[in-house]
C-alpha atoms as a PDB file:
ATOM      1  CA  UNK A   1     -30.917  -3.084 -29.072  1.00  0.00           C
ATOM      2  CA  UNK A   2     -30.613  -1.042 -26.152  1.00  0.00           C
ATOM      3  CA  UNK A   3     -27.664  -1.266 -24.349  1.00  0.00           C
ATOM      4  CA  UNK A   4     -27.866  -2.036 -20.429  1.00  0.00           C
ATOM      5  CA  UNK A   5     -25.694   0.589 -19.196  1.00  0.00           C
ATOM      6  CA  UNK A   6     -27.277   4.038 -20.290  1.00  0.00           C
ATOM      7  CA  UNK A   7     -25.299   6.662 -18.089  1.00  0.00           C
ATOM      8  CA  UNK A   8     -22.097   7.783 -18.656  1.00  0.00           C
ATOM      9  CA  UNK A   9     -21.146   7.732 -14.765  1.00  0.00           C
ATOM     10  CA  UNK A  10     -22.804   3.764 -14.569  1.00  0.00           C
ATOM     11  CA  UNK A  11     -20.135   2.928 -17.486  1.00  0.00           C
ATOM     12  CA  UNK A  12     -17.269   4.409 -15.470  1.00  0.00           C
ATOM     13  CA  UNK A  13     -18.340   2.997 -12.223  1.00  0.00           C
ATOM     14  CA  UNK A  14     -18.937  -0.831 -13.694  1.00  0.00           C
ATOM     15  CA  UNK A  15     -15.233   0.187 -15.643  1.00  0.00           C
ATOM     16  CA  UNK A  16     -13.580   0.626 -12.381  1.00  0.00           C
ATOM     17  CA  UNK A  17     -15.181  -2.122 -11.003  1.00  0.00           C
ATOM     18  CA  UNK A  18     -13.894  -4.461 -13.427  1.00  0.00           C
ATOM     19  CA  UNK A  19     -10.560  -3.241 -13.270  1.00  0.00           C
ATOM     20  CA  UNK A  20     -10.445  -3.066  -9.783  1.00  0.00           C
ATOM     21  CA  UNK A  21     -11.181  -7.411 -10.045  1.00  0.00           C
ATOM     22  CA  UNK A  22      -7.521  -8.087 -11.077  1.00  0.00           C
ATOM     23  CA  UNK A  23      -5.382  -9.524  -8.240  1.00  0.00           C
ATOM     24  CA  UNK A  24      -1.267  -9.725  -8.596  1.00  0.00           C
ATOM     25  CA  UNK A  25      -2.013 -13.275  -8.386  1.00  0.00           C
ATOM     26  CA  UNK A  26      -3.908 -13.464 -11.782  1.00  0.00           C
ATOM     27  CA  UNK A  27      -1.790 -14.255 -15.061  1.00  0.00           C
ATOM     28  CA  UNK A  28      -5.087 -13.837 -17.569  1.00  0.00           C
ATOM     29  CA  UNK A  29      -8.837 -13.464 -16.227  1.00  0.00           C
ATOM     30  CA  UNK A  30     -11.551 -14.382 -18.354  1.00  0.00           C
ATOM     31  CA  UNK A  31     -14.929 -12.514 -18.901  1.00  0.00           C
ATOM     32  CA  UNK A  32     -16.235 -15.199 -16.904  1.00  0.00           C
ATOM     33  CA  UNK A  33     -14.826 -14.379 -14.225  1.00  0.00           C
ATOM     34  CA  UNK A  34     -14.619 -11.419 -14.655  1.00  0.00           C
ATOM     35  CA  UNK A  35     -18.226 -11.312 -14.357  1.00  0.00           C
ATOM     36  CA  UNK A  36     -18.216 -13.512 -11.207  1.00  0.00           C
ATOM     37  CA  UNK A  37     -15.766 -11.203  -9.163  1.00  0.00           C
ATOM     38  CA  UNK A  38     -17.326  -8.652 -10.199  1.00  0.00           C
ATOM     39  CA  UNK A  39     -21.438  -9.082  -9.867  1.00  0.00           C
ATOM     40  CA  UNK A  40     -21.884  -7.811 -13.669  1.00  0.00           C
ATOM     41  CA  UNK A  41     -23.351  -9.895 -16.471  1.00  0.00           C
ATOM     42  CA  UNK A  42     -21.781 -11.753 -18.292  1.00  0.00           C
ATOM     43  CA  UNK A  43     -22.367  -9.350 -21.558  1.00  0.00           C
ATOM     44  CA  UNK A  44     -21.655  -6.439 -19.757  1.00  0.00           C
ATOM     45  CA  UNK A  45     -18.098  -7.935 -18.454  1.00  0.00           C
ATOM     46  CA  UNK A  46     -17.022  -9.007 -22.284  1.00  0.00           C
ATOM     47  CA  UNK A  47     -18.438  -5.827 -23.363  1.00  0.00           C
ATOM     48  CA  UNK A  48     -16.443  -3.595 -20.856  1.00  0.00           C
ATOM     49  CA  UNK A  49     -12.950  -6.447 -21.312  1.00  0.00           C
ATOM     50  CA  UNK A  50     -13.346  -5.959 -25.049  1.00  0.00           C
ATOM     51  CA  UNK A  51     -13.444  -2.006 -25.424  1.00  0.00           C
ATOM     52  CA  UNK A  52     -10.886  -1.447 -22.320  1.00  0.00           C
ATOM     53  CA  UNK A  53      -8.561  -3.655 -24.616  1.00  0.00           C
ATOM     54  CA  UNK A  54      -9.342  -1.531 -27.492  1.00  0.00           C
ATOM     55  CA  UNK A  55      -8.276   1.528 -25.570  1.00  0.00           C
ATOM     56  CA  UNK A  56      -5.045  -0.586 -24.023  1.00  0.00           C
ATOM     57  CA  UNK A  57      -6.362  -0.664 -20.849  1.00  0.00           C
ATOM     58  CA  UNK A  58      -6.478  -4.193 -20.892  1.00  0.00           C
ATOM     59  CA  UNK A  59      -4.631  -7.055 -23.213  1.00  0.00           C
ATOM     60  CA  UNK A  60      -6.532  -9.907 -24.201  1.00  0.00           C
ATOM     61  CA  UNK A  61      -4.129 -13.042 -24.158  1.00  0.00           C
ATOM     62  CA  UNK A  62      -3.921 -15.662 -26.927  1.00  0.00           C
ATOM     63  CA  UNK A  63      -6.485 -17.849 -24.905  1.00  0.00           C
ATOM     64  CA  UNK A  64      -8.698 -15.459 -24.597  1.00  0.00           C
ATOM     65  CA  UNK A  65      -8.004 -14.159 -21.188  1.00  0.00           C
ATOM     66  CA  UNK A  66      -7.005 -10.714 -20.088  1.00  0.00           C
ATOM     67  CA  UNK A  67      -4.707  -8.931 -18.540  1.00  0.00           C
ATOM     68  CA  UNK A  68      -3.366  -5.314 -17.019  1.00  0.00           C
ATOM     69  CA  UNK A  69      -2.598  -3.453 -19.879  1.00  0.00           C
ATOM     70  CA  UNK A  70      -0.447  -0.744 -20.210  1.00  0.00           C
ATOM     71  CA  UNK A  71      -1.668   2.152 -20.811  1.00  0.00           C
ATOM     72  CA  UNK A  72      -3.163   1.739 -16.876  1.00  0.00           C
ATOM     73  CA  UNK A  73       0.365   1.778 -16.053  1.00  0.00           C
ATOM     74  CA  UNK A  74       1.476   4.753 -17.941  1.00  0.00           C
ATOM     75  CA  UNK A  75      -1.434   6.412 -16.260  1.00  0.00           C
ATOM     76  CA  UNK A  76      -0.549   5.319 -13.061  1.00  0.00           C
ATOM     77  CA  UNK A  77       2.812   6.371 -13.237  1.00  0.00           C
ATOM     78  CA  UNK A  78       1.477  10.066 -13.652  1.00  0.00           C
ATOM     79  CA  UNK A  79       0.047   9.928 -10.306  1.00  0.00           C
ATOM     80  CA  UNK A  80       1.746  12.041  -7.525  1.00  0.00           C
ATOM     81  CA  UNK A  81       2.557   9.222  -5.415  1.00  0.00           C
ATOM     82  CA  UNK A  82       5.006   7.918  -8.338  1.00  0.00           C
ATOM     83  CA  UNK A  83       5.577  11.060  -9.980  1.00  0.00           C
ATOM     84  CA  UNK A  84       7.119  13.123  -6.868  1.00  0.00           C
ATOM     85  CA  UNK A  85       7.174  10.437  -4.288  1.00  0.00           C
ATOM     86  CA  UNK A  86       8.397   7.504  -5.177  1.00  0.00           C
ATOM     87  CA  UNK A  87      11.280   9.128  -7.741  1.00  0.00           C
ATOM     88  CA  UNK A  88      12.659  11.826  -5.234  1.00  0.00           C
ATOM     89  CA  UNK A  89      12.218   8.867  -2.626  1.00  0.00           C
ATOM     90  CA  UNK A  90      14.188   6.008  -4.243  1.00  0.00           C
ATOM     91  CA  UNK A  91      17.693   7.322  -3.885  1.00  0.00           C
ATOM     92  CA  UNK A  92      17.342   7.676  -0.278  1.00  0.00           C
ATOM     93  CA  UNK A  93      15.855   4.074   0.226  1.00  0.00           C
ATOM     94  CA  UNK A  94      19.279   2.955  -1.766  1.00  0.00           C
ATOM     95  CA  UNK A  95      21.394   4.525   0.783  1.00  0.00           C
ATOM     96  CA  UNK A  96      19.447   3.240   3.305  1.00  0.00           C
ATOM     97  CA  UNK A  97      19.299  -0.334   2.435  1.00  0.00           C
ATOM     98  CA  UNK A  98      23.291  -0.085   1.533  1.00  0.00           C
ATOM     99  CA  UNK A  99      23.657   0.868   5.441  1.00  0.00           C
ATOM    100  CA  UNK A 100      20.920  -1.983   6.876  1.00  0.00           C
ATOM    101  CA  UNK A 101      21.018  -4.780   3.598  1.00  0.00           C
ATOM    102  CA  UNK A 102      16.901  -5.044   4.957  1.00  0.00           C
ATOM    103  CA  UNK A 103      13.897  -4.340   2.986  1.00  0.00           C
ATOM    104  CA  UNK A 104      13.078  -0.754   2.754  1.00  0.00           C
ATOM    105  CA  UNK A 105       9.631   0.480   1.735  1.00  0.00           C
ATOM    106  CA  UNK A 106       7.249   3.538   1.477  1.00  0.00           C
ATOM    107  CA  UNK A 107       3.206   3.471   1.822  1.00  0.00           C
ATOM    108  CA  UNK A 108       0.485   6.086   2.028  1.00  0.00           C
ATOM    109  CA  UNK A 109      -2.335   6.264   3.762  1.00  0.00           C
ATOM    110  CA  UNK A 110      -4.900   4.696   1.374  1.00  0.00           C
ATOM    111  CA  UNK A 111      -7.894   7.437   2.554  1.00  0.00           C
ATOM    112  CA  UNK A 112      -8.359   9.788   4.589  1.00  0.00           C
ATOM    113  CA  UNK A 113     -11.662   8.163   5.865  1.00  0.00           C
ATOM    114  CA  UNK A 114     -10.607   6.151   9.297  1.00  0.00           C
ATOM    115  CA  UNK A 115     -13.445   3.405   8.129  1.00  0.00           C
ATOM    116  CA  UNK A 116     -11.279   1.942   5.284  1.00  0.00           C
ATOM    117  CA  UNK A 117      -7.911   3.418   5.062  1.00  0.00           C
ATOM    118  CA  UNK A 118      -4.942   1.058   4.737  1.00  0.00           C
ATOM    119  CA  UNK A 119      -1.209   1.227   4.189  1.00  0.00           C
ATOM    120  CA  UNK A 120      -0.614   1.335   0.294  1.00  0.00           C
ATOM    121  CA  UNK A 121       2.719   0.261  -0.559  1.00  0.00           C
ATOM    122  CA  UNK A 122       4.252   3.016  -3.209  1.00  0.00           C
ATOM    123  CA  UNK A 123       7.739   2.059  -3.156  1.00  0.00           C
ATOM    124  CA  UNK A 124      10.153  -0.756  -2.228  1.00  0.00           C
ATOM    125  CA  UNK A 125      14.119  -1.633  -2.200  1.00  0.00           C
ATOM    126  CA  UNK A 126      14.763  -5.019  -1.248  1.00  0.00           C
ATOM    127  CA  UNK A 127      18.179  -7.225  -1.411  1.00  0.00           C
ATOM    128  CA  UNK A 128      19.442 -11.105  -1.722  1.00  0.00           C
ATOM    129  CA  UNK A 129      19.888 -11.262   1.999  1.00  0.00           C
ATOM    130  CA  UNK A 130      16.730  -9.462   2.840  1.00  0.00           C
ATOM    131  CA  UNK A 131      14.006 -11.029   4.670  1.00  0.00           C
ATOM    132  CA  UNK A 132      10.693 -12.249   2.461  1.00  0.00           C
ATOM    133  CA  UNK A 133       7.830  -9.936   2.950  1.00  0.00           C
ATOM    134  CA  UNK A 134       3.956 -10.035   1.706  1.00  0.00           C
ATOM    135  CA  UNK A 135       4.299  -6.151   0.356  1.00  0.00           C
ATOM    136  CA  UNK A 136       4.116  -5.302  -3.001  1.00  0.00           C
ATOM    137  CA  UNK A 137       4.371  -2.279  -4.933  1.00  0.00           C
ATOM    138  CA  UNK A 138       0.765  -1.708  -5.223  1.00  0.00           C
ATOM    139  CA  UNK A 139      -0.817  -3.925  -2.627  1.00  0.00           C
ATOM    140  CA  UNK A 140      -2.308  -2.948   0.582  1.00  0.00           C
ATOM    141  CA  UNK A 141      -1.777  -4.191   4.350  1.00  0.00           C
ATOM    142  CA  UNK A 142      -4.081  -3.277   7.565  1.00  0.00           C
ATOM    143  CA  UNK A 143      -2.549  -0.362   9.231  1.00  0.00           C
ATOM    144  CA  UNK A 144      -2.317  -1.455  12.896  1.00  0.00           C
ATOM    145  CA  UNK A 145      -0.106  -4.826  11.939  1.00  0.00           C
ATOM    146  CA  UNK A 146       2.428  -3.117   9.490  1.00  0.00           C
ATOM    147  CA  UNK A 147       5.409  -0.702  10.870  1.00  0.00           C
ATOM    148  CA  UNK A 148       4.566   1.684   8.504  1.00  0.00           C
ATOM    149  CA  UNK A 149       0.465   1.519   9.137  1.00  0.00           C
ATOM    150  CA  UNK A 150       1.459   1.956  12.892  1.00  0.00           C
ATOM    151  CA  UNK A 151       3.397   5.208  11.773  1.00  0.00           C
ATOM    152  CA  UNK A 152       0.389   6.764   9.878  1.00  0.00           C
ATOM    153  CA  UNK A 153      -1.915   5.924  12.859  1.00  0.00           C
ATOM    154  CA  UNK A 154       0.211   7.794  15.063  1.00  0.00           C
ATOM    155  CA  UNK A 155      -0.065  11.101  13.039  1.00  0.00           C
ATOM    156  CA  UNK A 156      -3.780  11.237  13.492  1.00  0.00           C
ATOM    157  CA  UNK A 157      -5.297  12.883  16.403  1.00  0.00           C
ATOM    158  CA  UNK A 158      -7.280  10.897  18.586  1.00  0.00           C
ATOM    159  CA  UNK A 159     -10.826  11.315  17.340  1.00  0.00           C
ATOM    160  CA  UNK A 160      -9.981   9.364  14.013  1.00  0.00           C
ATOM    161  CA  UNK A 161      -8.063   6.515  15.944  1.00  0.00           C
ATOM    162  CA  UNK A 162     -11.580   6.450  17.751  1.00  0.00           C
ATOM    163  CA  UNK A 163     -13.055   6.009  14.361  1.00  0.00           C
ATOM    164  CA  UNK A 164     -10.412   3.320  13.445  1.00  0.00           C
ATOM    165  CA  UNK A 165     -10.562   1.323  16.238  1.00  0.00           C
ATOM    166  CA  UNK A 166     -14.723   0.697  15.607  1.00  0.00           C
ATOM    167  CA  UNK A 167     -14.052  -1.045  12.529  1.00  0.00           C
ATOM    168  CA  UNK A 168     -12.046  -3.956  15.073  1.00  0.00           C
ATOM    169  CA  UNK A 169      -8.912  -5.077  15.113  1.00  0.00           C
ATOM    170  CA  UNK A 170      -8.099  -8.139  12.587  1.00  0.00           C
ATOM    171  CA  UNK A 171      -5.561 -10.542  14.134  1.00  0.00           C
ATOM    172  CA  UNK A 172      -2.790 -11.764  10.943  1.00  0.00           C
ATOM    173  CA  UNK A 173      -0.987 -13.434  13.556  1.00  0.00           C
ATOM    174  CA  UNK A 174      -0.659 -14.866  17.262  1.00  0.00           C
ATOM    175  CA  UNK A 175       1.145 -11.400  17.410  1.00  0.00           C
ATOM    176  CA  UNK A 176      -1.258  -9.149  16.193  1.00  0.00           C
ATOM    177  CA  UNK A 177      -2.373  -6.306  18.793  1.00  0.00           C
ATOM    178  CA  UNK A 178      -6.161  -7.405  18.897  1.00  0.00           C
ATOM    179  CA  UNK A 179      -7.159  -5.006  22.287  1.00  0.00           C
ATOM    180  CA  UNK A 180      -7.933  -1.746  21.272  1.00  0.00           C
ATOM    181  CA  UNK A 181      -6.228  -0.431  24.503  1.00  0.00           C
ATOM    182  CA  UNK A 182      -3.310  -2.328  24.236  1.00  0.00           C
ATOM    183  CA  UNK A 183      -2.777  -0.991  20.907  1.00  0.00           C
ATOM    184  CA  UNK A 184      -3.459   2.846  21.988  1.00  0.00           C
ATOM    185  CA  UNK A 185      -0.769   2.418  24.284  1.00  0.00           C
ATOM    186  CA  UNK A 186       1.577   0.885  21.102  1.00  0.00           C
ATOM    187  CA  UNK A 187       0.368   4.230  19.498  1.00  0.00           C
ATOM    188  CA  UNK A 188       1.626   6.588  22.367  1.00  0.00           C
ATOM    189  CA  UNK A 189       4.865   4.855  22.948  1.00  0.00           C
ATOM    190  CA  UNK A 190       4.989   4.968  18.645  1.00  0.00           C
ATOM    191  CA  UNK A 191       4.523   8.990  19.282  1.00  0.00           C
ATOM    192  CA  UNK A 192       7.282   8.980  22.163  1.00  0.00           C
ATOM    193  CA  UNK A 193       9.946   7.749  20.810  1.00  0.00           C
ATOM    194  CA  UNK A 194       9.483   9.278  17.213  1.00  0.00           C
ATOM    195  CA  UNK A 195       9.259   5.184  15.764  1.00  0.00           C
ATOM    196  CA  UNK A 196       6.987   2.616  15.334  1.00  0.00           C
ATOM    197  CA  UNK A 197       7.332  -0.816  15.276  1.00  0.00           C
ATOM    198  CA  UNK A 198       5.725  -3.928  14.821  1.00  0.00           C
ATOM    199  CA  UNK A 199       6.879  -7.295  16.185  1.00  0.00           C
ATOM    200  CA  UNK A 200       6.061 -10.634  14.456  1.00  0.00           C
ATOM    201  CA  UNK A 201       2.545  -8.705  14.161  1.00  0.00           C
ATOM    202  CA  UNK A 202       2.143  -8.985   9.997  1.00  0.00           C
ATOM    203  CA  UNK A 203       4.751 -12.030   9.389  1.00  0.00           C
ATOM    204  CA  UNK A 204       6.446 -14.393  11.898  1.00  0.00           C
ATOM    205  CA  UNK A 205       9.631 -13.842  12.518  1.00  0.00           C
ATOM    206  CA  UNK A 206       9.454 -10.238  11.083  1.00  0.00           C
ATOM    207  CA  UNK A 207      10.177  -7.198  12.884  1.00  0.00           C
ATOM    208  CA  UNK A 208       9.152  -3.807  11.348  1.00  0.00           C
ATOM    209  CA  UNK A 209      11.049  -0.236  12.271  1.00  0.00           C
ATOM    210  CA  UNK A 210       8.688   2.460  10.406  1.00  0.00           C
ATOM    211  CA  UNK A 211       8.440   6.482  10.639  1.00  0.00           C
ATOM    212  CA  UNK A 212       6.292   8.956   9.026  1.00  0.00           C
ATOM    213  CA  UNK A 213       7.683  10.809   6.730  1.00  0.00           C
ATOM    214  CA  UNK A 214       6.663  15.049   7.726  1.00  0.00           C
ATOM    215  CA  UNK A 215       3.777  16.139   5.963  1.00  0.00           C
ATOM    216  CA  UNK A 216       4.325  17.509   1.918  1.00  0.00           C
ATOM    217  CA  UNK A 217       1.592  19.249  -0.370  1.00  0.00           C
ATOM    218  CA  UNK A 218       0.108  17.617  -2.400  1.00  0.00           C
ATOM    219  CA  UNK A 219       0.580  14.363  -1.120  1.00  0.00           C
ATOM    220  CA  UNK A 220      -1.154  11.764   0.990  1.00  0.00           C
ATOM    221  CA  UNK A 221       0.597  10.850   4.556  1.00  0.00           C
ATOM    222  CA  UNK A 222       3.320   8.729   4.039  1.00  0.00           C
ATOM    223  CA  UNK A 223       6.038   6.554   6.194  1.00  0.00           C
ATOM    224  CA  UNK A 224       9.004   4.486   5.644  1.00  0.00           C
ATOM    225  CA  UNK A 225       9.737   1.606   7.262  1.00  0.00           C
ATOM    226  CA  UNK A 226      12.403  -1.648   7.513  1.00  0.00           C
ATOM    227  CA  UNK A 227      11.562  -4.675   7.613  1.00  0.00           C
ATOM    228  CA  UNK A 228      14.412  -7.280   9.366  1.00  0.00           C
ATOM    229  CA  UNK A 229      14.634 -10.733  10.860  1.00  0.00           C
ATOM    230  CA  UNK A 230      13.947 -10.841  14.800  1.00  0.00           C
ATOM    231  CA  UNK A 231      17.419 -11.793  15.331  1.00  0.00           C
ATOM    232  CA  UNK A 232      18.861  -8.514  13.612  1.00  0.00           C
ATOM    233  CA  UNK A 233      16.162  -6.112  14.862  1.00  0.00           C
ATOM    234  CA  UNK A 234      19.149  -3.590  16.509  1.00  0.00           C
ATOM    235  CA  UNK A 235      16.140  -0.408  16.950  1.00  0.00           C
ATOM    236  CA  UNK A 236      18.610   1.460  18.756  1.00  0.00           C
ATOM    237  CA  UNK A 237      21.408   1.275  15.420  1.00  0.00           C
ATOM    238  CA  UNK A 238      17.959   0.862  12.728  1.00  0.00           C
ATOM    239  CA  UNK A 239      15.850   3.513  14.409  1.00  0.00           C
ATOM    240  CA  UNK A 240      17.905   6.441  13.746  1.00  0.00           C
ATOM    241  CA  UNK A 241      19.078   5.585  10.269  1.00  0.00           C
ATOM    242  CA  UNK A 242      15.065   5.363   9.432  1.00  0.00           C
ATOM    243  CA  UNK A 243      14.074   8.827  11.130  1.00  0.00           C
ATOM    244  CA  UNK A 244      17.051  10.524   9.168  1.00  0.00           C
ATOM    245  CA  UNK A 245      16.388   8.727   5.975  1.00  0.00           C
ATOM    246  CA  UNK A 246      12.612  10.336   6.206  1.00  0.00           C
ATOM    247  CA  UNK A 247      14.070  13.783   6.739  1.00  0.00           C
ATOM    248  CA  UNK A 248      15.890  13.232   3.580  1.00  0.00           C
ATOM    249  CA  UNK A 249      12.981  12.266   1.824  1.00  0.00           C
ATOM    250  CA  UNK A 250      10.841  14.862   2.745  1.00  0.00           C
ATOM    251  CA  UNK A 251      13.278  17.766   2.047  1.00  0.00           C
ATOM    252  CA  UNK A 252      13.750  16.199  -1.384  1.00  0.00           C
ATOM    253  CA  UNK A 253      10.066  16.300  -2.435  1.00  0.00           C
ATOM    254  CA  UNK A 254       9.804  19.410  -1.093  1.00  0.00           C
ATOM    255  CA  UNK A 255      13.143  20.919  -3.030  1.00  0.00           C
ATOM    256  CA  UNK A 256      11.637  19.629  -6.534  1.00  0.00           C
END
């Protein structure tokens, strides 16, 4: 019998696809729904769950249901963005969690393309006194509601914030900047004062301190941000202890 996928790029793509269906929230997936998240048959999403788990891409729990594997994390963790990023990066969010005792965290620009680029959380120190956040290493947040998405936005030059600001601005909370030029002038003052920041904007009661971290070869913009309770948001004592701590992290990459 003929199988339904023929071309070698249609097997990667529906491959991706069916990776790309996990959520941190899942424990084991079935083909089933697999299928369903995904828009493939049924056939084709056991087909694809059963030889990923042959090549340890995936692990097939005792009921039946899959999983992550491992070898997609070995991969991953060959990527640049762990590799040379993340490593050189981590001693320096220590030291600056030691000084603050707040969450400390690193994203990328997801793409380059203003139409669907996000802040993709790469790295991330966080304490017993520090404030709950929604990032994950791994997960994704809108740009113009996060500290550090506010700090990527300001590195681009005005005709891709144009582009941005098409796709509309998503409210997450009461707080979220909604009116595109309301949030251009959150951009310029982010570009002023060499900080962004983000107020109750992603998470009530949050307050976000974020800077970008200078450009480096060979890897995608980044910024590093705190993340702190209203109450403790000090910008004038956090502020500088971010910019320096991006310094450090930039001449690090650059040094290795």
């Amino acid at each position: 019998m003929k199988s339904e996928i023929t071309p070698a790029e249609g097997v990667l793509s529906r491959a991706a696809r069916l990776l790309r269906a996990f959520t941190a929230d899942d424990d084991g997936v079935t083909a089933a729904t697999l299928a369903v998240r995904t828009g493939l048959s049924r056939s084709t999403a056991h087909r694809l769950a059963v030889e990923l788990t042959s090549l340890g891409m995936l692990d097939r729990r005792a009921d039946g249901s899959y999983a992550v594997g491992t070898g997609i994390w070995e991969i991953g963790e060959l990527a640049a963005v762990s590799a040379r990023l993340r490593e050189r990066a981590l001693p320096h969010m220590l030291r600056l969690y030691e000084a603050t005792g707040e969450n400390v965290h690193v994203a990328v620009l997801s793409s380059e393309n203003p139409a669907d680029a996000e802040a993709l959380y790469v790295a991330r120190v966080t304490g017993p006194h520090s404030i709950p956040t929604l990032s994950r290493v791994g997960g994704r947040h809108p740009l113009h509601t996060t500290g550090v998405g506010k700090a990527l936005i300001a590195q681009q030059d005005d005709e891709w914030i144009d582009l941005f600001l098409l796709r509309g601005l998503q409210r997450e909370t009461v707080h979220s900047i909604t009116d595109a030029a309301r949030f251009r002038q959150d951009v310029v003052r982010a570009r002023e004062r060499g900080f962004a920041t983000t107020r109750q904007e992603m998470t009530l009661g949050n307050v976000s301190i974020a800077v970008a971290i200078p450009p480096l070869p060979g890897l995608p913009l980044a910024a590093l941000g705190i993340v702190t309770h209203m109450a403790r948001a000090d910008e004038a004592r956090l502020a500088p202890l971010v910019v320096a701590a991006a310094g450090d992290i930039a001449r690090a990459v650059e040094h290795h």
